[in-house]
N, C-alpha and C. Protein backbone atom coordinates (compact mmCIF):
# COMPACT_ATOMS: atom_id res chain seq x y z
N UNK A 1 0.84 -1.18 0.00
CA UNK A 1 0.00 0.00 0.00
C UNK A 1 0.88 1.24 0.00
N UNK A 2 0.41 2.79 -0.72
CA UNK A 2 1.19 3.44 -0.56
C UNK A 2 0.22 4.33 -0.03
N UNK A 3 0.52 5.71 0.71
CA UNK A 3 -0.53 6.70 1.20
C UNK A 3 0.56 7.65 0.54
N UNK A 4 -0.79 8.64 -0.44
CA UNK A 4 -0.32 9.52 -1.60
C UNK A 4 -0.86 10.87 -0.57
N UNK A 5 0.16 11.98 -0.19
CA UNK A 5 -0.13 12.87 0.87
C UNK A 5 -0.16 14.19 0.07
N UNK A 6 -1.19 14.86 -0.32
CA UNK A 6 -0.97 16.28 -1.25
C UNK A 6 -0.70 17.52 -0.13
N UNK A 7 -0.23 17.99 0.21
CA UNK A 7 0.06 19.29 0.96
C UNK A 7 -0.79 20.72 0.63
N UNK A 8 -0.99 21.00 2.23
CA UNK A 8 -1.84 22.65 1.82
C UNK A 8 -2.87 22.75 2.78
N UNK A 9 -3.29 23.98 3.04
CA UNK A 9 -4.29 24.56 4.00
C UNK A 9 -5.87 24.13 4.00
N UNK A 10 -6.10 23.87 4.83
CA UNK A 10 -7.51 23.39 4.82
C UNK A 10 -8.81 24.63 5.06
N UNK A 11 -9.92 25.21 4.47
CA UNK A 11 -10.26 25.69 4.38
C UNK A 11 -10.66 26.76 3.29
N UNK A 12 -11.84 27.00 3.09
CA UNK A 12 -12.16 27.83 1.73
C UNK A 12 -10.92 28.95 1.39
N UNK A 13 -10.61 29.83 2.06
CA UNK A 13 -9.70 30.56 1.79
C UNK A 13 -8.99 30.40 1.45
N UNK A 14 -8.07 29.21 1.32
CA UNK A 14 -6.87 28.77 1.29
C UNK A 14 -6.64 28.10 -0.41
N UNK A 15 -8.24 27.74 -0.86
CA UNK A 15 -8.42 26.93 -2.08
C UNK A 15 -7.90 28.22 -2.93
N UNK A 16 -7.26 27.53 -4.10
CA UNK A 16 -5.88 28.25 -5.23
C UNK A 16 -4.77 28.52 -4.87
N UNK A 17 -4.60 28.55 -3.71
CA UNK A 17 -3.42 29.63 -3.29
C UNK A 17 -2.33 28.46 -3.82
N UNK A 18 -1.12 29.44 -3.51
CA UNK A 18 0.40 28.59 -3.67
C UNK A 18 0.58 27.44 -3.11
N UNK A 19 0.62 27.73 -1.76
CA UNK A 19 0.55 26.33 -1.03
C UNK A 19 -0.37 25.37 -1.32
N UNK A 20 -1.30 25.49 -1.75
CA UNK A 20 -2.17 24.14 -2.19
C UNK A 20 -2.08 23.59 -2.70
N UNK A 21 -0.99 23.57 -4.16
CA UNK A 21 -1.30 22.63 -5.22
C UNK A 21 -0.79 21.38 -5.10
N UNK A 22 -0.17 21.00 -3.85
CA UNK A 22 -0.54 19.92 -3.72
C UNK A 22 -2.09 18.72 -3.12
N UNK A 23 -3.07 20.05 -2.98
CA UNK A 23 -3.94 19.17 -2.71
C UNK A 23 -4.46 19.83 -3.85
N UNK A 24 -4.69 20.54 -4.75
CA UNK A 24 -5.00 20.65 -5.94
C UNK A 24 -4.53 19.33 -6.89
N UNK A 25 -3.13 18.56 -6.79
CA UNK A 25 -2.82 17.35 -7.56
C UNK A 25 -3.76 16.22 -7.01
N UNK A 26 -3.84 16.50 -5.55
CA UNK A 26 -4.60 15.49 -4.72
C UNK A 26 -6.11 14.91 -5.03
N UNK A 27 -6.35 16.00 -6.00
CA UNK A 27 -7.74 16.35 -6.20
C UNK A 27 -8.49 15.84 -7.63
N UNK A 28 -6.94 15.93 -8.18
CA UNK A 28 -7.08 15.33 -9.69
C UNK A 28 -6.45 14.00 -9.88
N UNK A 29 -5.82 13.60 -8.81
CA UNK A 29 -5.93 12.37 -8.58
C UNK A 29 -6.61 11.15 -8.60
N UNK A 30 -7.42 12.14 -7.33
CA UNK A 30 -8.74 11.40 -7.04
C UNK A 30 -9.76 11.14 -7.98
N UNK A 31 -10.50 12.13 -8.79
CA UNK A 31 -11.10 12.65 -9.84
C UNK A 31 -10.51 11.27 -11.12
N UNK A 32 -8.84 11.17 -11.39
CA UNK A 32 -8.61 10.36 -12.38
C UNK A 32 -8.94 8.69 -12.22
N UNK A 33 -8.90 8.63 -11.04
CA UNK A 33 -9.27 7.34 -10.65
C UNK A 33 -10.26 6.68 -9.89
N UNK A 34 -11.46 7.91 -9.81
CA UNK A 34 -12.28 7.65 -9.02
C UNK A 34 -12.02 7.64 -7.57
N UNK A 35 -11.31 8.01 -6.78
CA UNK A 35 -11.30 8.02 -5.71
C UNK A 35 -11.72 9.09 -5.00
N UNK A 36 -12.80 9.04 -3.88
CA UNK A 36 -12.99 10.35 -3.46
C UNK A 36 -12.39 10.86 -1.95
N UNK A 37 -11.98 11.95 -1.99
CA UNK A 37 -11.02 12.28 -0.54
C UNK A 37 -12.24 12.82 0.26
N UNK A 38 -12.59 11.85 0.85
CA UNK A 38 -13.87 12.99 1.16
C UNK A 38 -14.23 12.65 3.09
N UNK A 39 -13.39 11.16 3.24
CA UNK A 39 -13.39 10.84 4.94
C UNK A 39 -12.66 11.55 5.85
N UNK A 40 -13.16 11.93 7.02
CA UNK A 40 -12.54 12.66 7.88
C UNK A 40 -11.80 11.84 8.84
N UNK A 41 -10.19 11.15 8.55
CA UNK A 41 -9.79 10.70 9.89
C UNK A 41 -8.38 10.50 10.01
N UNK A 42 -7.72 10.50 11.08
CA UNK A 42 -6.43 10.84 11.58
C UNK A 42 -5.80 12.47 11.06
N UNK A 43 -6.52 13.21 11.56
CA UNK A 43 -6.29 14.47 11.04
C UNK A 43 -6.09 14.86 9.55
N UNK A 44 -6.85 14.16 9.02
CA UNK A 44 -7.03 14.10 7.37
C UNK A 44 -8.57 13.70 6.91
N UNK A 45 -8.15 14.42 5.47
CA UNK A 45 -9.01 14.07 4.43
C UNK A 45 -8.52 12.75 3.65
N UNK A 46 -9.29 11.85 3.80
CA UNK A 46 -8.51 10.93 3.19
C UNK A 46 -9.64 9.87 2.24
N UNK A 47 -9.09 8.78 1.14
CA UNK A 47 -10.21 8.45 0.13
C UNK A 47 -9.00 7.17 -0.06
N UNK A 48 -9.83 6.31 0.24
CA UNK A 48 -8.73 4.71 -0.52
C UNK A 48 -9.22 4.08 -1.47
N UNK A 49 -8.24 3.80 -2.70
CA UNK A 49 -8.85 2.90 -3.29
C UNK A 49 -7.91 2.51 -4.40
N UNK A 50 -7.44 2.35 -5.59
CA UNK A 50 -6.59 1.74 -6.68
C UNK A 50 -6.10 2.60 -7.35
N UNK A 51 -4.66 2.19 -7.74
CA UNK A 51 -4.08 3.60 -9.06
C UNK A 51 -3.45 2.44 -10.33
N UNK A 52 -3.71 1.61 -10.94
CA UNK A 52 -3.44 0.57 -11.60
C UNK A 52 -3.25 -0.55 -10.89
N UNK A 53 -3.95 -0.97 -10.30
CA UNK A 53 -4.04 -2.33 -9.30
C UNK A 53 -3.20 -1.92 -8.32
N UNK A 54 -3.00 -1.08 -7.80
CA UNK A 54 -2.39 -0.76 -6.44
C UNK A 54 -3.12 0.21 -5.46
N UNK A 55 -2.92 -0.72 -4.16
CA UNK A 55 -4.03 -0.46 -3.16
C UNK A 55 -3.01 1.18 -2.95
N UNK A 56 -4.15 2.33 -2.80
CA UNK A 56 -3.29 3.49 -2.22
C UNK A 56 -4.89 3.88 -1.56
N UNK A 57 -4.10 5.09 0.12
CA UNK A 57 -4.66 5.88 0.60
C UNK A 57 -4.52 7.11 -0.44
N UNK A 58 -5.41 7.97 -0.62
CA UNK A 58 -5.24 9.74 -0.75
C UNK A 58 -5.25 10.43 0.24
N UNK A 59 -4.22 11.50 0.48
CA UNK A 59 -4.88 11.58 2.13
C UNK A 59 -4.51 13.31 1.84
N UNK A 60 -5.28 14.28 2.27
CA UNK A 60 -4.89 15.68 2.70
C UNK A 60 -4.84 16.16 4.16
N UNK A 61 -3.75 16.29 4.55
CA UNK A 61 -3.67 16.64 6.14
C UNK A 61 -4.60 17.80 6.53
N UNK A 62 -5.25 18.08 7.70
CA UNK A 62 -6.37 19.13 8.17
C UNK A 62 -5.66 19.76 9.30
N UNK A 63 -3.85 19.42 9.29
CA UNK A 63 -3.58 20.49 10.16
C UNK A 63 -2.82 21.53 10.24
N UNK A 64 -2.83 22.12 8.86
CA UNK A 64 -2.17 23.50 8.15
C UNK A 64 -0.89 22.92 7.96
N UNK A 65 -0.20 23.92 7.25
CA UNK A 65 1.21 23.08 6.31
C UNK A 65 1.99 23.14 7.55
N UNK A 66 2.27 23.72 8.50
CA UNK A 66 2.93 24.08 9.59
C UNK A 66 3.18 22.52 10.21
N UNK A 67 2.03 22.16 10.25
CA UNK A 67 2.17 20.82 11.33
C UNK A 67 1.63 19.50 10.39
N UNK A 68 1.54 19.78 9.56
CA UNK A 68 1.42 18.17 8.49
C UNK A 68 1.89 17.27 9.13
N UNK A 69 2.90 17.00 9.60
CA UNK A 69 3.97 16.00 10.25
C UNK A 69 2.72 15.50 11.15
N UNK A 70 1.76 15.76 11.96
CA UNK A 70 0.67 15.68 12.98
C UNK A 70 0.00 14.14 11.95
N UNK A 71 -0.49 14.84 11.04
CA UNK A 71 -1.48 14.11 10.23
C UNK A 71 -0.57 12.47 9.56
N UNK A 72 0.48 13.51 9.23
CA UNK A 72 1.16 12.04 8.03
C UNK A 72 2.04 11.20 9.28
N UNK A 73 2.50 11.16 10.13
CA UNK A 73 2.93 10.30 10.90
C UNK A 73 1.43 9.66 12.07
N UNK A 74 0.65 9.84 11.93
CA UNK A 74 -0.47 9.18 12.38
C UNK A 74 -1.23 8.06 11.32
N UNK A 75 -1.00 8.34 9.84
CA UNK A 75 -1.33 8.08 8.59
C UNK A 75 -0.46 6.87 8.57
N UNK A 76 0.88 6.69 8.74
CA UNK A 76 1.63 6.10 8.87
C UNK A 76 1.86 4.87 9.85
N UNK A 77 1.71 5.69 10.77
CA UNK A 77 1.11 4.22 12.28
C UNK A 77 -0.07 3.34 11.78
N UNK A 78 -0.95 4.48 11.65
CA UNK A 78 -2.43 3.60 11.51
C UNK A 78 -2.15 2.64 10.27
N UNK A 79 -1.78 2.75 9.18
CA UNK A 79 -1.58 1.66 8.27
C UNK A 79 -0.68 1.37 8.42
N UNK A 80 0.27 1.42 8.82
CA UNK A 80 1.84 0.64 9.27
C UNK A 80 2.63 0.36 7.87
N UNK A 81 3.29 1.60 7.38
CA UNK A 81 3.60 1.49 6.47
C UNK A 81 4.91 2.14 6.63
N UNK A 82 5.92 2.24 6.12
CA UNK A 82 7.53 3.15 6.64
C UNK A 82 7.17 4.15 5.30
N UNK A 83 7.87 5.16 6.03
CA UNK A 83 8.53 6.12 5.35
C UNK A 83 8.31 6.32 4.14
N UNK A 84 9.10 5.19 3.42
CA UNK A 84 9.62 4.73 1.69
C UNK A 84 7.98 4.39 1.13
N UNK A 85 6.96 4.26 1.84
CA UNK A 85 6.33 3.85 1.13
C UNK A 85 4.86 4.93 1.26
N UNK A 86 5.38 6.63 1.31
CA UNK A 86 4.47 7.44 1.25
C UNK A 86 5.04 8.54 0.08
N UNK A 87 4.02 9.25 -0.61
CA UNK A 87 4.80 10.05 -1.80
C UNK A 87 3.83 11.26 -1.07
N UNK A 88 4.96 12.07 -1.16
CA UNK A 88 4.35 13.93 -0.58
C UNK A 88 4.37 14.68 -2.05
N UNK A 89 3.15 15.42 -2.06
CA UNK A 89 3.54 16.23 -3.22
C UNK A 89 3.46 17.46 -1.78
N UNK A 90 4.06 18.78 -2.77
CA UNK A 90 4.39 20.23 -2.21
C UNK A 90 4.27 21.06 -2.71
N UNK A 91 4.47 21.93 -2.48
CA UNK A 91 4.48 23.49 -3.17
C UNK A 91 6.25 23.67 -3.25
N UNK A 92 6.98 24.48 -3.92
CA UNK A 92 8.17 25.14 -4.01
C UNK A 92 8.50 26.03 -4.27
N UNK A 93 8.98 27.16 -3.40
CA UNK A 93 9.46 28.40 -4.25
C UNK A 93 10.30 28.59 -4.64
N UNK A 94 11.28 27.34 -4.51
CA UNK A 94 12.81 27.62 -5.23
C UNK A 94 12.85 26.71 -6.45
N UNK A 95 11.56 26.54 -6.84
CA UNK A 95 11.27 26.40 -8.49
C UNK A 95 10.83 27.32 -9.24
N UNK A 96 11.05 27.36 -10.22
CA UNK A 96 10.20 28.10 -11.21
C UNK A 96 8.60 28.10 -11.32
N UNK A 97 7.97 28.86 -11.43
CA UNK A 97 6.55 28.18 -12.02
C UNK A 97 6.03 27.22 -12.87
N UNK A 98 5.72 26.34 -12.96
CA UNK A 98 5.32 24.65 -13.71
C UNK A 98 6.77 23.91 -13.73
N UNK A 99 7.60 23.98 -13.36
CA UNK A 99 8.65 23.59 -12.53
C UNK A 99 8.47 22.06 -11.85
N UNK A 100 8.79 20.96 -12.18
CA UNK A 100 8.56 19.93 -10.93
C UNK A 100 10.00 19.19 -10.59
N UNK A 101 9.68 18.62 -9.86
CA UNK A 101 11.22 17.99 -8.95
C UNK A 101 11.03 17.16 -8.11
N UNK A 102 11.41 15.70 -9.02
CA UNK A 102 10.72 14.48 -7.71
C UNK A 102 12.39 14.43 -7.64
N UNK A 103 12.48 13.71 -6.02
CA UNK A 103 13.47 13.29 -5.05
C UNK A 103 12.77 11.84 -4.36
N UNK A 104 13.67 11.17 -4.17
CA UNK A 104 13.72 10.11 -3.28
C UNK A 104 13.61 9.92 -2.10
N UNK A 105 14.25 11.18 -1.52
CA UNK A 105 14.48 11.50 -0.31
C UNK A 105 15.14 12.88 0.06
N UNK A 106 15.72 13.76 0.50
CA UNK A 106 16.26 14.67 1.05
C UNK A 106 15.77 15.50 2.47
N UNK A 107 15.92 16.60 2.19
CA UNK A 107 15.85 17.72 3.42
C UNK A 107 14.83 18.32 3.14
N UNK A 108 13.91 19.24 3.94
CA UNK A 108 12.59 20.20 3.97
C UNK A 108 13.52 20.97 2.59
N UNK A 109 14.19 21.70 2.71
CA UNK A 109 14.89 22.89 2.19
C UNK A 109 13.76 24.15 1.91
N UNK A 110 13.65 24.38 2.91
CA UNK A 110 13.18 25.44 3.82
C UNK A 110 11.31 25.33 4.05
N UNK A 111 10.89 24.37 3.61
CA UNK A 111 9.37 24.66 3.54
C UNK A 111 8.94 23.38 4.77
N UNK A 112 8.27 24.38 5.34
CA UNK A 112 7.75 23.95 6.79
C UNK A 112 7.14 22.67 6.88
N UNK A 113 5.97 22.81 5.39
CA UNK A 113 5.63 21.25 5.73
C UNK A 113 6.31 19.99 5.76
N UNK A 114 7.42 20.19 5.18
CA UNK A 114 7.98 19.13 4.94
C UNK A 114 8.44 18.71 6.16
N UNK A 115 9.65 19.82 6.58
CA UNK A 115 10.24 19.97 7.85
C UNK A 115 8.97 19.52 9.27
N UNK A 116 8.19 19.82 9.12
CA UNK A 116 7.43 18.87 10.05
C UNK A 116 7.27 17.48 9.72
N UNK A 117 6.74 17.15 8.99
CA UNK A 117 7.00 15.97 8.28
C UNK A 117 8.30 14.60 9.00
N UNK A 118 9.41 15.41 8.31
CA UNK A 118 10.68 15.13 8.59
C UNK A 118 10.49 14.91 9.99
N UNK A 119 10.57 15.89 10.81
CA UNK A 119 10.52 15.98 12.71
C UNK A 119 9.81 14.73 13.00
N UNK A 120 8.61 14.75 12.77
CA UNK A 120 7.37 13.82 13.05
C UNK A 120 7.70 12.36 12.57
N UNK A 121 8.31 11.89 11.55
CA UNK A 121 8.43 10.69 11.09
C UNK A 121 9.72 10.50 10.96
N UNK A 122 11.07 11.16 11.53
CA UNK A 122 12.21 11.10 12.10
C UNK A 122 12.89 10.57 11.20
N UNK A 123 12.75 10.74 9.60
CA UNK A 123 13.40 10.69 8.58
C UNK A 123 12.86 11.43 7.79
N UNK A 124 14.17 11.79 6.69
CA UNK A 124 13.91 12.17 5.75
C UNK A 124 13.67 11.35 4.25
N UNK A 125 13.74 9.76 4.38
CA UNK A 125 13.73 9.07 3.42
C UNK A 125 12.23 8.52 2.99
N UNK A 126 11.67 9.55 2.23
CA UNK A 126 9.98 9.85 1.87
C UNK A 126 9.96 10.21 0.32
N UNK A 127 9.41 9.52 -0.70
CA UNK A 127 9.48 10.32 -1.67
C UNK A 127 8.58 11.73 -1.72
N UNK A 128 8.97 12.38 -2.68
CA UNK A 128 8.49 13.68 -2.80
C UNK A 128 8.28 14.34 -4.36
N UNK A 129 7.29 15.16 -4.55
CA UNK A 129 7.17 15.06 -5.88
C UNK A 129 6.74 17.10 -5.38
N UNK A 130 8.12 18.17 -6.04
CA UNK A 130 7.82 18.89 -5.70
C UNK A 130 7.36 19.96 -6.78
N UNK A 131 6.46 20.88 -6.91
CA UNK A 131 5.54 21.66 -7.70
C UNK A 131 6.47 23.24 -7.64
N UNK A 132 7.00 24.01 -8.46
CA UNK A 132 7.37 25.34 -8.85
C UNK A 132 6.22 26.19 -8.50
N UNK A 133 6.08 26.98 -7.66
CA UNK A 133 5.50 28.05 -7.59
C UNK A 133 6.17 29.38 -7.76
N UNK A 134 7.22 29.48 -7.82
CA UNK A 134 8.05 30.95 -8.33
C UNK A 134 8.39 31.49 -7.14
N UNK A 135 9.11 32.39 -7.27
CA UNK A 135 10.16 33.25 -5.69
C UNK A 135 9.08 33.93 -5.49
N UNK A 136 8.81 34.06 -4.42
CA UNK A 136 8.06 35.22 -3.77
C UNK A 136 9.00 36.44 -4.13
N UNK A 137 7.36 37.54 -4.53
CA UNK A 137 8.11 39.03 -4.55
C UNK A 137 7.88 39.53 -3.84
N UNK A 138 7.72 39.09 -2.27
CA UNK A 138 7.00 39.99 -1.47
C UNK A 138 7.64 38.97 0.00
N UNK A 139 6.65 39.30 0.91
CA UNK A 139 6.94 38.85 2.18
C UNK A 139 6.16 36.76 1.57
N UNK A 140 7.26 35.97 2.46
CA UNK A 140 7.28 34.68 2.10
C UNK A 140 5.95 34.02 2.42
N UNK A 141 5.53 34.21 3.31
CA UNK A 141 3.90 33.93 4.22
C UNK A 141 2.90 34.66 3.11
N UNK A 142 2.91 35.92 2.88
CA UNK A 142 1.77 36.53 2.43
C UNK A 142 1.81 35.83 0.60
N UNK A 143 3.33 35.03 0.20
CA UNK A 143 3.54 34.91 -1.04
C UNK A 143 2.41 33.64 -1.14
N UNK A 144 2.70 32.61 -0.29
CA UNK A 144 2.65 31.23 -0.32
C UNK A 144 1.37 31.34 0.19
N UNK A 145 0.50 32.12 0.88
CA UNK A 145 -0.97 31.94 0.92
C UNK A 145 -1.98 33.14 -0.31
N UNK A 146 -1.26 33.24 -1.50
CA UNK A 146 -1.66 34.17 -2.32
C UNK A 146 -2.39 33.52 -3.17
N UNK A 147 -3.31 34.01 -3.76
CA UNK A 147 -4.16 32.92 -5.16
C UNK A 147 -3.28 33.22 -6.38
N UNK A 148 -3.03 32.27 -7.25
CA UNK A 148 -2.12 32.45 -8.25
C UNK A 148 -3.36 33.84 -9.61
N UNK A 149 -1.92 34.25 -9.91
CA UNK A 149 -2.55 35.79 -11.06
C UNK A 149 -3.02 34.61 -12.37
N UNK A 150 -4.19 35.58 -13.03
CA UNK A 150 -5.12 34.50 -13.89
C UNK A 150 -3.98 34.85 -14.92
N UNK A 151 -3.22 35.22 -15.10
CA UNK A 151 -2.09 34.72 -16.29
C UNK A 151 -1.44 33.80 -15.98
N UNK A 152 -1.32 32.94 -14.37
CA UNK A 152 -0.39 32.02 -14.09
C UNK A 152 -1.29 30.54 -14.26
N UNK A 153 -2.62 30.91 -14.69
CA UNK A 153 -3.50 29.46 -14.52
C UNK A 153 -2.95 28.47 -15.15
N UNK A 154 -2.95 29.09 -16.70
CA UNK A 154 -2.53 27.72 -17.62
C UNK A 154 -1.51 26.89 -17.29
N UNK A 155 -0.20 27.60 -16.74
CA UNK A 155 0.77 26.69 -15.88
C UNK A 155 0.30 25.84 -15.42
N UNK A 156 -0.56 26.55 -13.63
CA UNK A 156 -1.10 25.84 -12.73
C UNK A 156 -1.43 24.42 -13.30
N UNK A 157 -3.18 24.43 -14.12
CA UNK A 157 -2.98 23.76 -14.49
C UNK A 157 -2.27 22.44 -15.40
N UNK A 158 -1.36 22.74 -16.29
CA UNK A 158 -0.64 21.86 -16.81
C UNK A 158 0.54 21.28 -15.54
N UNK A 159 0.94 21.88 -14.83
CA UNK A 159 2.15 21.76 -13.77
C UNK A 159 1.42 20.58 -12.99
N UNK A 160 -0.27 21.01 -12.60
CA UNK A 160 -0.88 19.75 -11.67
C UNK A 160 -1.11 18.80 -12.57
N UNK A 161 -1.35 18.76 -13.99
CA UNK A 161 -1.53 17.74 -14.42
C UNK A 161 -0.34 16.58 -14.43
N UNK A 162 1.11 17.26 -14.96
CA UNK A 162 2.07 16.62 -14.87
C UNK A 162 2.35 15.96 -13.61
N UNK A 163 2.51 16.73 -12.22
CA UNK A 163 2.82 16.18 -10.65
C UNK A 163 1.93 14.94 -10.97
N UNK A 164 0.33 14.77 -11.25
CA UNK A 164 -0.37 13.62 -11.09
C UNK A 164 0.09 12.62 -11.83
N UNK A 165 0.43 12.99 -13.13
CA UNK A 165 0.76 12.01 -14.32
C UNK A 165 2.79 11.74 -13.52
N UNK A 166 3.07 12.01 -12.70
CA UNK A 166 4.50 11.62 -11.93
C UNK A 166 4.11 11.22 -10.63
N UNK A 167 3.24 11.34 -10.06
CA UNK A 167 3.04 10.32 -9.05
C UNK A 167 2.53 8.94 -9.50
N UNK A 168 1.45 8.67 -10.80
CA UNK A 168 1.23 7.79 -11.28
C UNK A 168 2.55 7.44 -11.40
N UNK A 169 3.79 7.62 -12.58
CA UNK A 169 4.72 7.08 -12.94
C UNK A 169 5.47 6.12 -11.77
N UNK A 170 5.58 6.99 -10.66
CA UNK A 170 6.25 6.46 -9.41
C UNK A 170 5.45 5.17 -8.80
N UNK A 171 4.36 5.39 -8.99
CA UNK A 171 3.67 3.56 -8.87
C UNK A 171 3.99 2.80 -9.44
N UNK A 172 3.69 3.25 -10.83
CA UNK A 172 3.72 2.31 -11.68
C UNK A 172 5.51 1.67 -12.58
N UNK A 173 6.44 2.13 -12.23
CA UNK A 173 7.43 2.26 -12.82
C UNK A 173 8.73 2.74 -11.83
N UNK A 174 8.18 3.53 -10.64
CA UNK A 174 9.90 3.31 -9.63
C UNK A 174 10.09 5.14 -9.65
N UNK A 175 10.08 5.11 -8.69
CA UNK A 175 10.49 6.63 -8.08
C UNK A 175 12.00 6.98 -9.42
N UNK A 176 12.97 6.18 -9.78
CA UNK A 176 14.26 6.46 -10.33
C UNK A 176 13.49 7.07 -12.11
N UNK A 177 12.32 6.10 -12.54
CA UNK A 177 11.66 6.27 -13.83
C UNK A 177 11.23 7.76 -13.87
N UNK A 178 10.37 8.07 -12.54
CA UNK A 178 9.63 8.65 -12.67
C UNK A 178 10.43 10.20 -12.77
N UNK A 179 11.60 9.97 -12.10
CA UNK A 179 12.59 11.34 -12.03
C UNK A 179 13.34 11.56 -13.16
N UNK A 180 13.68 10.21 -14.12
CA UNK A 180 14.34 10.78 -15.13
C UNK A 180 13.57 11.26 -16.44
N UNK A 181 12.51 11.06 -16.24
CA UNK A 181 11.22 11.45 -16.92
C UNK A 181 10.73 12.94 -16.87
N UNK A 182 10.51 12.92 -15.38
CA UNK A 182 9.86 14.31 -15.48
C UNK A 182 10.75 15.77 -14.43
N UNK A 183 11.93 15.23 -14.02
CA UNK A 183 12.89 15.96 -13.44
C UNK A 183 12.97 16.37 -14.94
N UNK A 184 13.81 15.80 -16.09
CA UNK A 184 14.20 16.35 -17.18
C UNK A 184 13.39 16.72 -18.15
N UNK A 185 12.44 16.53 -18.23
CA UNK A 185 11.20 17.34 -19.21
C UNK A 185 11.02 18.72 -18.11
N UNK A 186 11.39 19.12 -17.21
CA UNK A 186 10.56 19.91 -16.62
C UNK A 186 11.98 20.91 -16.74
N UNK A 187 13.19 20.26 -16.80
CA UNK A 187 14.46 21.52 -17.24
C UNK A 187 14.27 22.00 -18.34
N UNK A 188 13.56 22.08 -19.50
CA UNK A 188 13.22 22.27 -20.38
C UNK A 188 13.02 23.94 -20.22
């Protein structure tokens, strides 16, 4: 089993913004495969069911990006699954916009959710599938809870389509496939 974790704020306000698109991928996930995120439990939104014959949770944490680590290491107990066998998508600002960047494993490098994450499940060896949102031009908080400018949609969308179509890959084909695939289409 794998539990597929999209990152981002819970609450109407929060829907578009920067930080969300990982539960924006979460969403089209669900949507591609029929799965609906729609149960309330272990401090998540969460929806189980198949991504090509493989049993997966969907899960969106409900306890702001700050403390994710709350939700996904409870996610983790309760199905008893390690580390290696959860994929985080994120937000990034030290990408470009439609920008993506899967890793195997590493460090927060600087974004909180992760870094809780990390704290909470006392490794960093998690795959991760991370989304370009562009440098903040402004203060970092007010950047990352901003709704993206309607000239940045078409990205948006194509950027979430790709993260989904690379978390698929990583099921179906190996975290190493899925990076030399869409790490290098995305240097482009």
């Amino acid at each position: 089993m794998k539990i597929i974790i999209g990152l981002g704020n819970p609450g109407r306000q929060y829907q578009g913004t920067r930080h969300n698109v990982g539960y924006m991928t979460l969403d089209l996930l669900g949507k591609r495969h029929g799965i609906p995120v729609r149960s309330r439990r272990l401090r998540a939104l969460v929806g189980q069911g198949q991504i090509d014959g493989r049993q997966v949770i969907l899960a969106k944490p409900l306890t702001f990006m700050n403390l994710s680590g709350q939700a996904v290491s409870a996610l983790v107990r309760n199905y008893r699954v390690t580390p290696e066998d959860i994929i985080v998508i994120s937000d990034d600002v030290n990408l470009d916009l439609g920008r993506l960047r899967i890793r195997a494993r590493g460090s927060a490098g600087g974004h909180k959710g992760l870094k809780s994450i990390i704290h909470d499940l006392g490794s960093e060896d998690f795959p991760r599938v991370r989304i370009g949102v562009g440098a903040p031009e402004r203060d970092m908080v007010d950047y990352v809870l901003s709704r993206f400018r309607r000239s940045e949609l078409p990205a948006v969308r194509e950027v979430v389509e790709r993260a989904a179509s690379a978390v698929e890959m990583v099921l179906q084909e190996g975290i190493d496939q899925a990076m030399n695939v869409f790490n290098a289409s995305s240097a482009e």
